[in-house]
Protein backbone atom coordinates (compact mmCIF):
# COMPACT_ATOMS: atom_id res chain seq x y z
CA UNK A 1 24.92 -9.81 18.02
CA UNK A 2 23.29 -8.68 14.83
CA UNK A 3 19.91 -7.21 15.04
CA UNK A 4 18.07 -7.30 11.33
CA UNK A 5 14.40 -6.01 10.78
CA UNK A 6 14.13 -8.24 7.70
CA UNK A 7 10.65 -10.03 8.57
CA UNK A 8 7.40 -8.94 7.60
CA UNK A 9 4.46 -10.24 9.79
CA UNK A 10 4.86 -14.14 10.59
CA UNK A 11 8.50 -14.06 9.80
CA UNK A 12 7.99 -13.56 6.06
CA UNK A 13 10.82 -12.02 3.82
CA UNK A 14 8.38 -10.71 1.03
CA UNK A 15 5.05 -8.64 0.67
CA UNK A 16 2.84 -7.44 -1.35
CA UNK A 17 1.15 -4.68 -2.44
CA UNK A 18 -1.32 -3.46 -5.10
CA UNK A 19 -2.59 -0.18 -6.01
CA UNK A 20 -5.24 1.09 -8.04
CA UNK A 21 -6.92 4.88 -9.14
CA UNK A 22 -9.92 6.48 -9.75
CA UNK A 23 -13.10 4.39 -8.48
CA UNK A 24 -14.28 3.16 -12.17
CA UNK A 25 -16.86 0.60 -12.04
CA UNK A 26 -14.27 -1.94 -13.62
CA UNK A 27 -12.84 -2.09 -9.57
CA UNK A 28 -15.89 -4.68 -9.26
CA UNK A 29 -14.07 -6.87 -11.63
CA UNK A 30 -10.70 -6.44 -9.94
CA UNK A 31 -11.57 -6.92 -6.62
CA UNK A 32 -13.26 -9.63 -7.52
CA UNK A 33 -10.35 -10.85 -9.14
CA UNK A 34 -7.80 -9.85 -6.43
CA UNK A 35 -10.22 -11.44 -3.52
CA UNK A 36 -10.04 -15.10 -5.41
CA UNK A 37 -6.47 -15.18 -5.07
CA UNK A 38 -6.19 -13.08 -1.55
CA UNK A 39 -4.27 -10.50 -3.04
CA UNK A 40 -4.79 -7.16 -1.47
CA UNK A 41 -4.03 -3.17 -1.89
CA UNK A 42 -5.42 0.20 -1.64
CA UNK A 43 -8.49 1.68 -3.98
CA UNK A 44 -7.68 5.84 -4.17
CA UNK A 45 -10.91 7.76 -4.74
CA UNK A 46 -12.28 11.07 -5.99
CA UNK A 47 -15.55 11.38 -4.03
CA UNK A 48 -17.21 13.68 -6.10
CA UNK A 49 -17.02 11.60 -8.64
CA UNK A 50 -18.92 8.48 -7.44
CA UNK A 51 -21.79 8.03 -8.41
CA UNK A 52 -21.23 9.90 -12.11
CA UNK A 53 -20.89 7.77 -14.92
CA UNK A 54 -18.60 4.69 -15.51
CA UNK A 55 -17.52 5.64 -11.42
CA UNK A 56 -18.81 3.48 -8.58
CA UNK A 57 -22.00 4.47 -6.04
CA UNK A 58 -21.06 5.61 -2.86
CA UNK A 59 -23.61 2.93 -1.59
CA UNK A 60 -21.25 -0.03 -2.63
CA UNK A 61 -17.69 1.40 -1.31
CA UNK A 62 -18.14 -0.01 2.12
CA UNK A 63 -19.15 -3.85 0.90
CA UNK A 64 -16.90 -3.86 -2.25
CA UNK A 65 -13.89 -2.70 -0.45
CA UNK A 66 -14.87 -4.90 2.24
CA UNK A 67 -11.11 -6.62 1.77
CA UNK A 68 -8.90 -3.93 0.32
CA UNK A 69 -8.27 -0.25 1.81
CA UNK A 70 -10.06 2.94 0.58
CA UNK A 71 -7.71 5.63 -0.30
CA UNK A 72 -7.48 9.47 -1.00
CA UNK A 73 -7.41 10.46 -4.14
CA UNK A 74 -8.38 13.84 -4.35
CA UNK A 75 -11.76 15.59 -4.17
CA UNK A 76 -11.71 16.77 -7.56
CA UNK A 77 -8.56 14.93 -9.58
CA UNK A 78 -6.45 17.75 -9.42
CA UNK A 79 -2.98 18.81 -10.53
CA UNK A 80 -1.72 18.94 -6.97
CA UNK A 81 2.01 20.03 -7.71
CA UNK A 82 0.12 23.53 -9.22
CA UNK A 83 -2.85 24.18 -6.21
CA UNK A 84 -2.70 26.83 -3.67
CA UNK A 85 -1.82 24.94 -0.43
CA UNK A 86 -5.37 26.19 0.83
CA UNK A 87 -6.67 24.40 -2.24
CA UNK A 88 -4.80 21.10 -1.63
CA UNK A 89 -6.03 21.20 2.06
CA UNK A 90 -9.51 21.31 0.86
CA UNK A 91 -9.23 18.34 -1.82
CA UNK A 92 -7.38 15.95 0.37
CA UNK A 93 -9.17 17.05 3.73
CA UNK A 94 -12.83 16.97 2.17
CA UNK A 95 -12.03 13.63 -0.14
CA UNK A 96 -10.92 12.11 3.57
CA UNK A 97 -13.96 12.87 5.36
CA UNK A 98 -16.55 11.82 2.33
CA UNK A 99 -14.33 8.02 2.30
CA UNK A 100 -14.32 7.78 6.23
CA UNK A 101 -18.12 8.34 5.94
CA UNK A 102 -18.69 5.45 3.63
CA UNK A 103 -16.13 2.95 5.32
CA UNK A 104 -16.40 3.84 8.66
CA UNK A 105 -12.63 3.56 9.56
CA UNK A 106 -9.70 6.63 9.11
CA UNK A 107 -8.46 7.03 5.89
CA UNK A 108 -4.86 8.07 6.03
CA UNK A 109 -3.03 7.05 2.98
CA UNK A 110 -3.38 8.85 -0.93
CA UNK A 111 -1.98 8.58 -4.24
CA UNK A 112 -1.55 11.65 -6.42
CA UNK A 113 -3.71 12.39 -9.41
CA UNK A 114 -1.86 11.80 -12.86
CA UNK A 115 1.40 11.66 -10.76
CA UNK A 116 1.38 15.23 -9.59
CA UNK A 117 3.05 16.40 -6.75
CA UNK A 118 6.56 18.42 -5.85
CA UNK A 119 8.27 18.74 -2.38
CA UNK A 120 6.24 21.24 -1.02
CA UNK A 121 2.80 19.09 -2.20
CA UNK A 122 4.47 15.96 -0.48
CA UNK A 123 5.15 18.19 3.03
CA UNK A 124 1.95 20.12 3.09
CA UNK A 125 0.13 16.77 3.05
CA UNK A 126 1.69 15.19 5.49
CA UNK A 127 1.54 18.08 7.75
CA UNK A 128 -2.71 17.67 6.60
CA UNK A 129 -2.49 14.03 7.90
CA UNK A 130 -1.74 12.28 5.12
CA UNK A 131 1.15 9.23 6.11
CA UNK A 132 1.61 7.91 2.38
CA UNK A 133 1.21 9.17 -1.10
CA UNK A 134 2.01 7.03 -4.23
CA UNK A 135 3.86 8.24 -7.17
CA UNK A 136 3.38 7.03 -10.63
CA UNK A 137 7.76 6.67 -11.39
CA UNK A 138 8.26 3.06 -11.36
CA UNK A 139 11.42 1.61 -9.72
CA UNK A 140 11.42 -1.89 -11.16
CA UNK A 141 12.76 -3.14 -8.05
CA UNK A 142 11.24 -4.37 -4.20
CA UNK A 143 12.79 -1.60 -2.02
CA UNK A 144 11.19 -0.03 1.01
CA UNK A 145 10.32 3.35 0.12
CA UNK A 146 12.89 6.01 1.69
CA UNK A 147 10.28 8.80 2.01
CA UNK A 148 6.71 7.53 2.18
CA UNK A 149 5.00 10.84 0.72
CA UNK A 150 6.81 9.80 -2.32
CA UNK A 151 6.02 6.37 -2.78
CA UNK A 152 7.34 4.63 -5.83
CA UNK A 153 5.81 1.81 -6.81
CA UNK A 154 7.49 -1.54 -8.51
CA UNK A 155 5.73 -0.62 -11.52
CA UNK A 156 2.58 -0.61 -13.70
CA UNK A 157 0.68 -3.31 -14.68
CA UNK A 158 1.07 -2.83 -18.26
CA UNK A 159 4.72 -3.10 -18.37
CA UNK A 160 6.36 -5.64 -20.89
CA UNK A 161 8.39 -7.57 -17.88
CA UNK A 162 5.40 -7.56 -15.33
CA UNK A 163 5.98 -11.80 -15.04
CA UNK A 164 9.83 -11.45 -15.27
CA UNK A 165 9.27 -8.98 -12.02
CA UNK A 166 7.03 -11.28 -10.69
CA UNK A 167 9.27 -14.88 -10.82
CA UNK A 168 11.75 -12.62 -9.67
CA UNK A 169 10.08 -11.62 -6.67
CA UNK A 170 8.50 -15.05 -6.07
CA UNK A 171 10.82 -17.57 -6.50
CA UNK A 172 14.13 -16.22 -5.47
CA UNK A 173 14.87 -16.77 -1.68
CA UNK A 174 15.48 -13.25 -0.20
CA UNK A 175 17.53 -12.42 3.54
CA UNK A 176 19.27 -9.29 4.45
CA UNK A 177 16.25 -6.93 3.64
CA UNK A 178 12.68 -7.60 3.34
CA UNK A 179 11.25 -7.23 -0.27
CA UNK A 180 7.85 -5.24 -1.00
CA UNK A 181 6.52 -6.20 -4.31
CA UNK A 182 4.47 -3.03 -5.21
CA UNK A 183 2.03 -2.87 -8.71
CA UNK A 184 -0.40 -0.30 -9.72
CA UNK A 185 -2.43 0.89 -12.22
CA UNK A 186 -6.49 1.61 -13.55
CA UNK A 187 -8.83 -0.80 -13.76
CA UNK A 188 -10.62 0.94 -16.49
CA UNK A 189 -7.26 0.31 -18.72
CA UNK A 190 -8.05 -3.91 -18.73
CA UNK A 191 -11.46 -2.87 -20.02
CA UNK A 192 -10.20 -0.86 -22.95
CA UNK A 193 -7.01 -2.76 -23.69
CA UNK A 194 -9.11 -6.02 -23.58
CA UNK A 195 -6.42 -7.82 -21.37
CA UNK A 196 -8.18 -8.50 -17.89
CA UNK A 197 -6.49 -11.82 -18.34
CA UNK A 198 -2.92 -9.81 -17.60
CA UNK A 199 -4.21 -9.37 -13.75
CA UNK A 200 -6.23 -12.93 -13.78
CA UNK A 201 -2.63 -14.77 -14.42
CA UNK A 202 -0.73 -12.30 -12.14
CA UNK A 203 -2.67 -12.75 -9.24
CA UNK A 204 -3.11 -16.69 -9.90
CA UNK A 205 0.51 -17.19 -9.98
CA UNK A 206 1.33 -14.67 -7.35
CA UNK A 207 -1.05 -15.38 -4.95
CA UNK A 208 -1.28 -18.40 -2.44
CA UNK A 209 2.53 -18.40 -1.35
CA UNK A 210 2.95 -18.77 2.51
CA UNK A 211 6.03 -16.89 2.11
CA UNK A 212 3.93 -13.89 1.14
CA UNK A 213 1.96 -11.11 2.74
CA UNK A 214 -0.57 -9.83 1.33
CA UNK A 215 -1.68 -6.30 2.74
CA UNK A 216 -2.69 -3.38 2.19
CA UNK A 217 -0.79 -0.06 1.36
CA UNK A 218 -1.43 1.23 4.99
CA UNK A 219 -1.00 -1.98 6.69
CA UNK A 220 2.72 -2.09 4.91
CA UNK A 221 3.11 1.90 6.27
CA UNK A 222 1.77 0.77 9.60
CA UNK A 223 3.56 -2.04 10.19
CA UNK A 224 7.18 -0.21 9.04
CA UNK A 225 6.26 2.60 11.60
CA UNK A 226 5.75 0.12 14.78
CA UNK A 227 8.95 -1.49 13.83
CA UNK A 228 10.69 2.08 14.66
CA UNK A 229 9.07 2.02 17.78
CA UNK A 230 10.69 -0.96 19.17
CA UNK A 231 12.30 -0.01 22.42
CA UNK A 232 15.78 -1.57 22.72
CA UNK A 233 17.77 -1.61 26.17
CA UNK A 234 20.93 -0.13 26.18
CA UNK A 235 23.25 -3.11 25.81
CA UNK A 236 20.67 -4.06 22.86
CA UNK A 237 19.62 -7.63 25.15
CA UNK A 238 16.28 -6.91 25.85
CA UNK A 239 13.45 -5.57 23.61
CA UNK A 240 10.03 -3.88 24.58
CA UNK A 241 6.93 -3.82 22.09
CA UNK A 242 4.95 -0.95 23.30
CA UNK A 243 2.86 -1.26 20.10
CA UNK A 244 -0.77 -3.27 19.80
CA UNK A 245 0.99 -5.56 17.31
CA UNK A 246 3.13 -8.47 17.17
CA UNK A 247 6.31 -7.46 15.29
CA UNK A 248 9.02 -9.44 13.94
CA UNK A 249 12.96 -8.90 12.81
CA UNK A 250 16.09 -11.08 13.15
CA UNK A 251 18.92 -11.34 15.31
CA UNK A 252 22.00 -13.32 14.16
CA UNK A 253 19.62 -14.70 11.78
CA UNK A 254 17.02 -16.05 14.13
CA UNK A 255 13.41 -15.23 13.32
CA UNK A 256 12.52 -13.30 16.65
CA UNK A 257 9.01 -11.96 17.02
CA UNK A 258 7.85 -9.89 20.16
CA UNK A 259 4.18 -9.65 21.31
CA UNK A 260 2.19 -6.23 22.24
CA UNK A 261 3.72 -4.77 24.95
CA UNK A 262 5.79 -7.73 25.32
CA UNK A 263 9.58 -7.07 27.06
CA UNK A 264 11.74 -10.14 25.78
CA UNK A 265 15.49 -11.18 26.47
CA UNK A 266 17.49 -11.33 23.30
């Protein structure tokens, strides 16, 4: 018997992921670009900065990002790799509880400012309660990230083969590992490149496929983490969910999926 976690949510092989800095007021645009098509990602945030110019009000956050996930960015838009630890406590700690007050739900997940982080940055988070942190080194392929703290995305927006990466990802049937299509970038860069139309034909082509999930950067963190917790018996024949969420993975090929707290024969 081969046991596979290859599925995403509803048996699907591929998801999808976007990701995008800062807070400019051009994330009014994209979401409502990205909520037309159902795509869906993570918005990282300096929360001293709303409110300034070109930057979002904190009185919007909660309606705008309504669909999407609110994300740590940073108090201030540090270097983080070059902070005192105290220092990076502060930023990410203080930048959590200013989000959580305007969405009214944890905030748990980051991505670093300009790129910036080492090993030590990447630990001392995580040890602060941050459970992901997205890099800016592109991978140009769909792997599940190996340490979540250093989250690679697929790639920028920008990038010459964006559609390549995304026929790719969409139209070639994938089994053996599940594929996470991940793009980020700023929103501020379609208004000053004059390109919106770049993310208006990405998310019209890549959105609307029943073989896709669309989620969030924590709901692609959360829902890799309850797959660990699946509770196999010894002999591998039986399986126990002790998580509050359906999870699905394979066994010799079989779609199997196994309800909260759900103990099923294999």
């Amino acid at each position: 018997m081969k046991i596979s976690f290859d599925l995403w949510p509803e048996g699907k092989r591929k998801a999808l992921t976007l990701s995008y800095d800062d807070g400019n007021y051009a994330d009014r645009q994209l979401v409502e670009i990205m909520d037309k098509y159902g795509i869906r990602g993570a918005f990282h945030l300096n929360s001293s900065r709303l409110g300034q110019d070109n930057m979002l009000t904190k009185e919007e956050i909660k309606e705008l990002f309504k669909n999407q996930e609110v994300s740590v960015h940073t108090v201030t838009h540090p270097f983080t790799e070059f902070i005192p630890n105290d220092v990076l406590l502060l930023e990410a700690h203080e930048d959590r509880k200013a989000l959580e007050e305007l969405v009214g739900y944890p905030v748990k997940g980051m991505s670093y400012p300009m790129g910036s982080y080492n090993e030590n940055t990447a630990r001392k988070l995580e040890e602060f309660g941050i459970v992901y942190s997205r890099t800016t080194k592109p991978t140009n392929n769909f792997n599940i990230p190996e340490d979540f703290m250093k989250w690679h995305p697929t790639c920028h927006h920008k990038v010459e083969n964006l559609m390549e990466l995304t026929k790719t990802f969409k139209e070639i049937e994938r089994a053996g590992r599940p594929w996470l299509f991940y793009v980020w970038g700023h929103s501020y860069e379609f208004n000053r490149e004059d390109n919106w139309n770049v993310i208006e034909e990405f998310c019209e082509y890549i959105g609307g496929d029943e073989t896709i999930w669309y989620a969030t950067n924590i709901e692609i963190y959360n829902y890799l983490r309850n797959l660990k917790r699946l509770e196999f018996s010894a002999d591998c024949k039986m399986v126990q969910n002790p998580t509050a969420a359906t999870l699905w993975f394979s066994v010799d090929g079989e779609k199997i999926s196994v309800a909260p707290g759900e103990i099923k024969p294999l």
